[in-house]
N, C-alpha and C. Protein backbone atom coordinates (compact mmCIF):
# COMPACT_ATOMS: atom_id res chain seq x y z
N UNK A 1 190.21 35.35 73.36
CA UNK A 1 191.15 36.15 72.60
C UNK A 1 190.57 37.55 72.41
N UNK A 2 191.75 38.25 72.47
CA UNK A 2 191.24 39.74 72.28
C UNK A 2 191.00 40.48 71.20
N UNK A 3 190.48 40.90 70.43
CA UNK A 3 190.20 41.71 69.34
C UNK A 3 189.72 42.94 68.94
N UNK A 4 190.35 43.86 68.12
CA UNK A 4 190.03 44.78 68.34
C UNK A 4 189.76 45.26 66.36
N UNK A 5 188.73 45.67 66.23
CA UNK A 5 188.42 45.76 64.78
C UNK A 5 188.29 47.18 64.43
N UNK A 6 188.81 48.23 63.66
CA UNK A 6 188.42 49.30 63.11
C UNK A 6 187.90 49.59 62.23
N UNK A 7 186.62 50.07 62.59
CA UNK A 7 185.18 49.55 61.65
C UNK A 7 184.49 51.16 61.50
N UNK A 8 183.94 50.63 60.15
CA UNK A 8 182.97 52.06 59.48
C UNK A 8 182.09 51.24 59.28
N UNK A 9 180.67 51.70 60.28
CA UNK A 9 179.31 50.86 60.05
C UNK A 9 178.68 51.05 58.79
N UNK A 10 179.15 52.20 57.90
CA UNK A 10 178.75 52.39 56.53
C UNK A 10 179.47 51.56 55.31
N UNK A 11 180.26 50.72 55.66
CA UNK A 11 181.03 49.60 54.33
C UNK A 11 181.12 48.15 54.91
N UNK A 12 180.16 48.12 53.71
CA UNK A 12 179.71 46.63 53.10
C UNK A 12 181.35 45.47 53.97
N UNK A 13 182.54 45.79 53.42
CA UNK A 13 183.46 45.15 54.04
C UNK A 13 183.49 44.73 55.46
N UNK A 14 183.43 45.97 56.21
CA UNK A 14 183.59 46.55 57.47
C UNK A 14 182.53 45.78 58.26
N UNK A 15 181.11 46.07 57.87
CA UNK A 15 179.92 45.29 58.76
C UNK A 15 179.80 43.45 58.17
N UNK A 16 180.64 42.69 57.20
CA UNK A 16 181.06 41.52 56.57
C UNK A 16 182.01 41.32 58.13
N UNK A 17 183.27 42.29 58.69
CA UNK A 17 184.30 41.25 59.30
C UNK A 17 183.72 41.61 60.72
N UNK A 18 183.16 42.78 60.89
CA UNK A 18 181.86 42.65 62.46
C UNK A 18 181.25 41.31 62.85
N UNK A 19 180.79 41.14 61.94
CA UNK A 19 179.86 39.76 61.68
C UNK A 19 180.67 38.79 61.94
N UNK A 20 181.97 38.16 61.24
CA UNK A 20 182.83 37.29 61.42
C UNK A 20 183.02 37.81 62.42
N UNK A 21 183.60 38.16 62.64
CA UNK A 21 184.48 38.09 64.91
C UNK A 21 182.96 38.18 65.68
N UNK A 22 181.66 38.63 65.53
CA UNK A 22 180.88 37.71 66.58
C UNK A 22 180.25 37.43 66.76
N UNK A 23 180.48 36.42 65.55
CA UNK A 23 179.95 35.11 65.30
C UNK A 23 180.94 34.13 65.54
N UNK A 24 181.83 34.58 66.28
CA UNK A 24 183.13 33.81 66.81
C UNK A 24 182.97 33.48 68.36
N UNK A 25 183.33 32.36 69.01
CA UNK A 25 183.17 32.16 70.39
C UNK A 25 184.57 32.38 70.92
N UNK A 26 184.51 32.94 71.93
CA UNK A 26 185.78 33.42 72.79
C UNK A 26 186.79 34.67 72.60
N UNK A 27 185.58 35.29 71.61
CA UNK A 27 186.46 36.79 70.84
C UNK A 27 185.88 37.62 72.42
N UNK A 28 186.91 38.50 72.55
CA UNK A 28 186.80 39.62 73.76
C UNK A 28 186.93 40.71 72.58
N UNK A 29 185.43 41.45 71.92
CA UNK A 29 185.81 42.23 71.10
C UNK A 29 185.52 43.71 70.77
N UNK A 30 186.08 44.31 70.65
CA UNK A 30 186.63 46.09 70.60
C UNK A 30 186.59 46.15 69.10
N UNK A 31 185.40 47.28 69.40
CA UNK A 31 185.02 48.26 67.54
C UNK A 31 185.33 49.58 67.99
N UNK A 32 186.27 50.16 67.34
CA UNK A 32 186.72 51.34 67.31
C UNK A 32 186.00 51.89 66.15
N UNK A 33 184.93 52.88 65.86
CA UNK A 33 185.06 53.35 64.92
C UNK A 33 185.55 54.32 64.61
N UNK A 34 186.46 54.16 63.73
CA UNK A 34 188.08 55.20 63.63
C UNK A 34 187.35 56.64 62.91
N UNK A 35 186.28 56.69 62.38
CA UNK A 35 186.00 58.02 61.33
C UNK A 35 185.73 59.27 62.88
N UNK A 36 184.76 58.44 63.84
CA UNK A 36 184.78 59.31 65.19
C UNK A 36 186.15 58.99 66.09
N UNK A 37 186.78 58.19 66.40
CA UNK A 37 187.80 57.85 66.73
C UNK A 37 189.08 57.50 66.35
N UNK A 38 189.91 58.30 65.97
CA UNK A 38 191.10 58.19 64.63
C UNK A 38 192.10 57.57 65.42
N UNK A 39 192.68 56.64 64.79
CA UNK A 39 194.27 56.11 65.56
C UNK A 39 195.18 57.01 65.10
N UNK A 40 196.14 57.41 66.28
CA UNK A 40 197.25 58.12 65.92
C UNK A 40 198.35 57.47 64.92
N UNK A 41 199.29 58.76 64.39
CA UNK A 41 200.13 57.89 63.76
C UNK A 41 200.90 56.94 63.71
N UNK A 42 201.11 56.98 65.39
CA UNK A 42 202.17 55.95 65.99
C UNK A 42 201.42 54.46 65.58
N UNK A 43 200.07 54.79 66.60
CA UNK A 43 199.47 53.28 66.26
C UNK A 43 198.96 52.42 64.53
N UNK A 44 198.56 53.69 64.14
CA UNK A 44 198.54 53.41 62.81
C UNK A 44 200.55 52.46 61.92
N UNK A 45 201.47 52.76 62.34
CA UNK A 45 202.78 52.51 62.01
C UNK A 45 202.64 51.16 62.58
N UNK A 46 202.20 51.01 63.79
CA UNK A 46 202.64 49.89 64.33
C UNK A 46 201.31 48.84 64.09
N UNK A 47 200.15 49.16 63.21
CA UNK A 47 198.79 48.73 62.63
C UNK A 47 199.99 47.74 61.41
N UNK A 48 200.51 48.83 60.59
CA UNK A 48 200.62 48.21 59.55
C UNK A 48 202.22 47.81 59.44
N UNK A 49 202.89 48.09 60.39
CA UNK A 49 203.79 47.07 60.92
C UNK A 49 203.92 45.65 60.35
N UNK A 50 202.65 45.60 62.07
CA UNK A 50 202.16 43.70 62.92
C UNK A 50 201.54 43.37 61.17
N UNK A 51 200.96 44.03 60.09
CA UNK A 51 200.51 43.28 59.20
C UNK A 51 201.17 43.50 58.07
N UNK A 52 202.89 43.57 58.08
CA UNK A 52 203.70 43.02 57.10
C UNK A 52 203.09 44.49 55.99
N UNK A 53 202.49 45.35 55.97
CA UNK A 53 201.85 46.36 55.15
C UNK A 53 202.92 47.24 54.90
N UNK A 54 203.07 48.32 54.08
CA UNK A 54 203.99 49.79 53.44
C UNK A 54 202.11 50.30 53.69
N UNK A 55 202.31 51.26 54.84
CA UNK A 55 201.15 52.36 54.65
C UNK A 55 200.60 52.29 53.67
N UNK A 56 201.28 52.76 52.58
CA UNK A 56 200.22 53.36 51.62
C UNK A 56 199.89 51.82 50.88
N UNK A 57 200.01 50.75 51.35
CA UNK A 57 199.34 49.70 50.49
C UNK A 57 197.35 49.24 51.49
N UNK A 58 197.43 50.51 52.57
CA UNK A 58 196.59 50.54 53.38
C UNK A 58 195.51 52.34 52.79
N UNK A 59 196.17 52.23 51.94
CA UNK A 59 195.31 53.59 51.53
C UNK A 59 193.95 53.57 51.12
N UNK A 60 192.85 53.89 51.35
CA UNK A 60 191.73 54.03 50.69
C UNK A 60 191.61 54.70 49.62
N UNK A 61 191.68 54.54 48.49
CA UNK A 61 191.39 54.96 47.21
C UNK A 61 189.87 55.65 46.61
N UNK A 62 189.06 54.81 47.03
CA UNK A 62 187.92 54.76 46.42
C UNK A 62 186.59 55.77 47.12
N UNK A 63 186.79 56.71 46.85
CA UNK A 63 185.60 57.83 47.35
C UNK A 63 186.78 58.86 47.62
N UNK A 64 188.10 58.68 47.72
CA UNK A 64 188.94 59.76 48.74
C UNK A 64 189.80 60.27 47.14
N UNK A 65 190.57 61.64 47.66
CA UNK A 65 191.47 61.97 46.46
C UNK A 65 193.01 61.64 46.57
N UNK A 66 193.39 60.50 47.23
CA UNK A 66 194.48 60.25 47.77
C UNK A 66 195.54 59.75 46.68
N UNK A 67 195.00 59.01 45.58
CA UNK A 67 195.62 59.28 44.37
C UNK A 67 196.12 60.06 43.97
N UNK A 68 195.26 61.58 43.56
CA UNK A 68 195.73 63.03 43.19
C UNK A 68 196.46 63.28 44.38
N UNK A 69 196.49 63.05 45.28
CA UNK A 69 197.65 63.18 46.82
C UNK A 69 198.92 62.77 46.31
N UNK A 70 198.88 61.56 45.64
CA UNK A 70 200.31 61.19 45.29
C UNK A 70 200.15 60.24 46.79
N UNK A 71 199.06 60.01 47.61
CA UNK A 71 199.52 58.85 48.35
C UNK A 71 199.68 57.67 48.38
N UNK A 72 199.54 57.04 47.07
CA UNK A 72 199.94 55.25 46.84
C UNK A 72 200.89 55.58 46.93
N UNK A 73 201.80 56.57 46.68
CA UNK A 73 203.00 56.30 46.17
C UNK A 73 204.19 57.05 47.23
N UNK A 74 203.27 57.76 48.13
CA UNK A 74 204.14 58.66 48.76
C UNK A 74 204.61 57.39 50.10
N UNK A 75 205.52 58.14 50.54
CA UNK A 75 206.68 57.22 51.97
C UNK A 75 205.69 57.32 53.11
N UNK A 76 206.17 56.26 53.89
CA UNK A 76 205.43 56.53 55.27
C UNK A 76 204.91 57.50 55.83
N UNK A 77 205.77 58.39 55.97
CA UNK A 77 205.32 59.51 57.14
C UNK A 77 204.63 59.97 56.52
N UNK A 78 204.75 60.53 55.23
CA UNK A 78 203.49 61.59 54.55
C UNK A 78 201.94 61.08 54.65
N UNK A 79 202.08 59.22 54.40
CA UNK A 79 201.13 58.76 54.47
C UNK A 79 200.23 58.62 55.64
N UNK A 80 201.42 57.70 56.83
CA UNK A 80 200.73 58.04 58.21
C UNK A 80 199.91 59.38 58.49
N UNK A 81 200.83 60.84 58.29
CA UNK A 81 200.38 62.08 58.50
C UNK A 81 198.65 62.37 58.08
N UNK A 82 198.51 62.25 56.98
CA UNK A 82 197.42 62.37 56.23
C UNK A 82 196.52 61.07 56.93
N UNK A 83 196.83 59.97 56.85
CA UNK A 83 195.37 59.23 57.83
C UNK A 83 195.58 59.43 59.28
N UNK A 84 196.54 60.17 59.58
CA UNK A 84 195.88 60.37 61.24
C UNK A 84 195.40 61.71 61.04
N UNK A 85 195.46 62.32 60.10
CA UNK A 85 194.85 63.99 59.93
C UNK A 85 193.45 63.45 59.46
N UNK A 86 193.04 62.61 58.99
CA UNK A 86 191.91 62.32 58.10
C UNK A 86 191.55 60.72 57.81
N UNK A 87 190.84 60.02 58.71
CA UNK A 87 190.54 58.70 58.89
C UNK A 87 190.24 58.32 57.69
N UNK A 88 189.63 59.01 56.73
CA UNK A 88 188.91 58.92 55.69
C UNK A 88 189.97 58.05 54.32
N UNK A 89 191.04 58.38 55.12
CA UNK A 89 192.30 57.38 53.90
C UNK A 89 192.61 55.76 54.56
N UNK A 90 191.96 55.74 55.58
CA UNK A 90 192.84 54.55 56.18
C UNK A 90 191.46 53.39 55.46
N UNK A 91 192.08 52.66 54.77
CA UNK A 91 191.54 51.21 54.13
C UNK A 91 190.75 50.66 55.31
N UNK A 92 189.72 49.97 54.88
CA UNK A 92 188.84 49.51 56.68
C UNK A 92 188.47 48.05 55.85
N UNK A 93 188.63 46.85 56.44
CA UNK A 93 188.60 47.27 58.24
C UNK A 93 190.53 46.21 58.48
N UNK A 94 190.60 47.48 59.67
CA UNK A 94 191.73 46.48 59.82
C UNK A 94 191.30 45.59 61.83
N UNK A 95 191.71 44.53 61.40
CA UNK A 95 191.60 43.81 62.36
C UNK A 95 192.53 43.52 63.19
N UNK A 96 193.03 43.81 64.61
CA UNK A 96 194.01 43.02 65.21
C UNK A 96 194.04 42.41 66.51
N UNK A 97 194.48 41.36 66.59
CA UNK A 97 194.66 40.28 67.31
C UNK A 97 196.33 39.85 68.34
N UNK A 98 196.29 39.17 69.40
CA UNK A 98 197.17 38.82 69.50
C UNK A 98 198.50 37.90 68.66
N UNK A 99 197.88 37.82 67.55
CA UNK A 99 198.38 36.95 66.61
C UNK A 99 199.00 37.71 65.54
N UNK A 100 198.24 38.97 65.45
CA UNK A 100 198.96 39.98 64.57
C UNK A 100 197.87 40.76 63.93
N UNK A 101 197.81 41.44 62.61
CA UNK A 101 196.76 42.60 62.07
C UNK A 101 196.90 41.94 60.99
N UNK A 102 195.51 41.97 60.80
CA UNK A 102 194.85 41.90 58.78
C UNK A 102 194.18 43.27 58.26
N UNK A 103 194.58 43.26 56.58
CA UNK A 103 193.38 44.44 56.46
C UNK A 103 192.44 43.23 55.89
N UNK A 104 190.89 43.33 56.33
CA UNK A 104 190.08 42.19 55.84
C UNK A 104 189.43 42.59 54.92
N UNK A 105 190.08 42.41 53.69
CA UNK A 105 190.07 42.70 52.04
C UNK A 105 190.82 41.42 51.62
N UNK A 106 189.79 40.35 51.27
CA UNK A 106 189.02 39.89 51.46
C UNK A 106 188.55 39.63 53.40
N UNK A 107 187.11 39.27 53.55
CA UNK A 107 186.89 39.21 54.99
C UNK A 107 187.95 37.97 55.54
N UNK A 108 187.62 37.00 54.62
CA UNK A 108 188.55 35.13 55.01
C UNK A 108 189.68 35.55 55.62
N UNK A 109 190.87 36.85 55.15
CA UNK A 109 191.74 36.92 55.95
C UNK A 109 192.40 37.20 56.89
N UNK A 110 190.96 37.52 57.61
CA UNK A 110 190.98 37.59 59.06
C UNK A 110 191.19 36.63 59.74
N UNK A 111 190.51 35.07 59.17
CA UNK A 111 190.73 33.98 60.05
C UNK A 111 191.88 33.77 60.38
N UNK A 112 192.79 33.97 58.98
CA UNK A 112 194.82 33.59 59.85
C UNK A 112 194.95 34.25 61.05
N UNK A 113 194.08 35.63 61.78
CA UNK A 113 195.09 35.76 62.98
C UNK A 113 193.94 35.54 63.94
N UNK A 114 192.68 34.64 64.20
CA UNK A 114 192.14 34.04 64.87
C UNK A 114 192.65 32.81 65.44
């Protein structure tokens, strides 16, 4: 199975769901790290799509000023706009699979799309 994880080697979360996928047998697996490598907005839409998500329930809060942004609360596009302008908002790690995308917050819920 194929996998592809968007990972910041600097959070505790992020190097937790590394670890889970491989320590997994039969993962074919892809680390993007999005802070040097940003997903566009498109893919980012269709990230949080496949995982049932509203963007901004994918926002990073914590170190970023995306609050004072008004981005929990702002609509898609503004939100997409701003994490493909700035990786630094997109919640990590998100995981996806042929089965579909998790954000792995907690790591465990990555296993549903294994």
């Amino acid at each position: 199975m194929k996998a592809t994880i968007w990972h910041n080697p600097n959070c505790s979360k992020s190097r937790a769901a590394l670890a889970l996928l491989e320590g997994k047998d039969g993962i074919d697996l892809e680390v993007v790290r999005y802070l040097k490598t940003p997903p566009t907005q498109d893919k980012l839409a269709q990230l949080y799509r496949d995982a049932g998500m509203a963007p901004r329930e994918g926002v990073r809060t914590s170190g970023t000023d995306a609050k004072e942004r008004g981005l929990t609360e702002a609509g898609d596009q503004t939100v997409l706009a701003a994490m493909a302008e700035d990786p630094r908002y997109i919640e990590r790690p998100l995981v996806e699979t042929e089965k579909g995308v998790r954000l792995g917050r907690p790591t465990e819920r990555i296993e549903e799309i294994l």
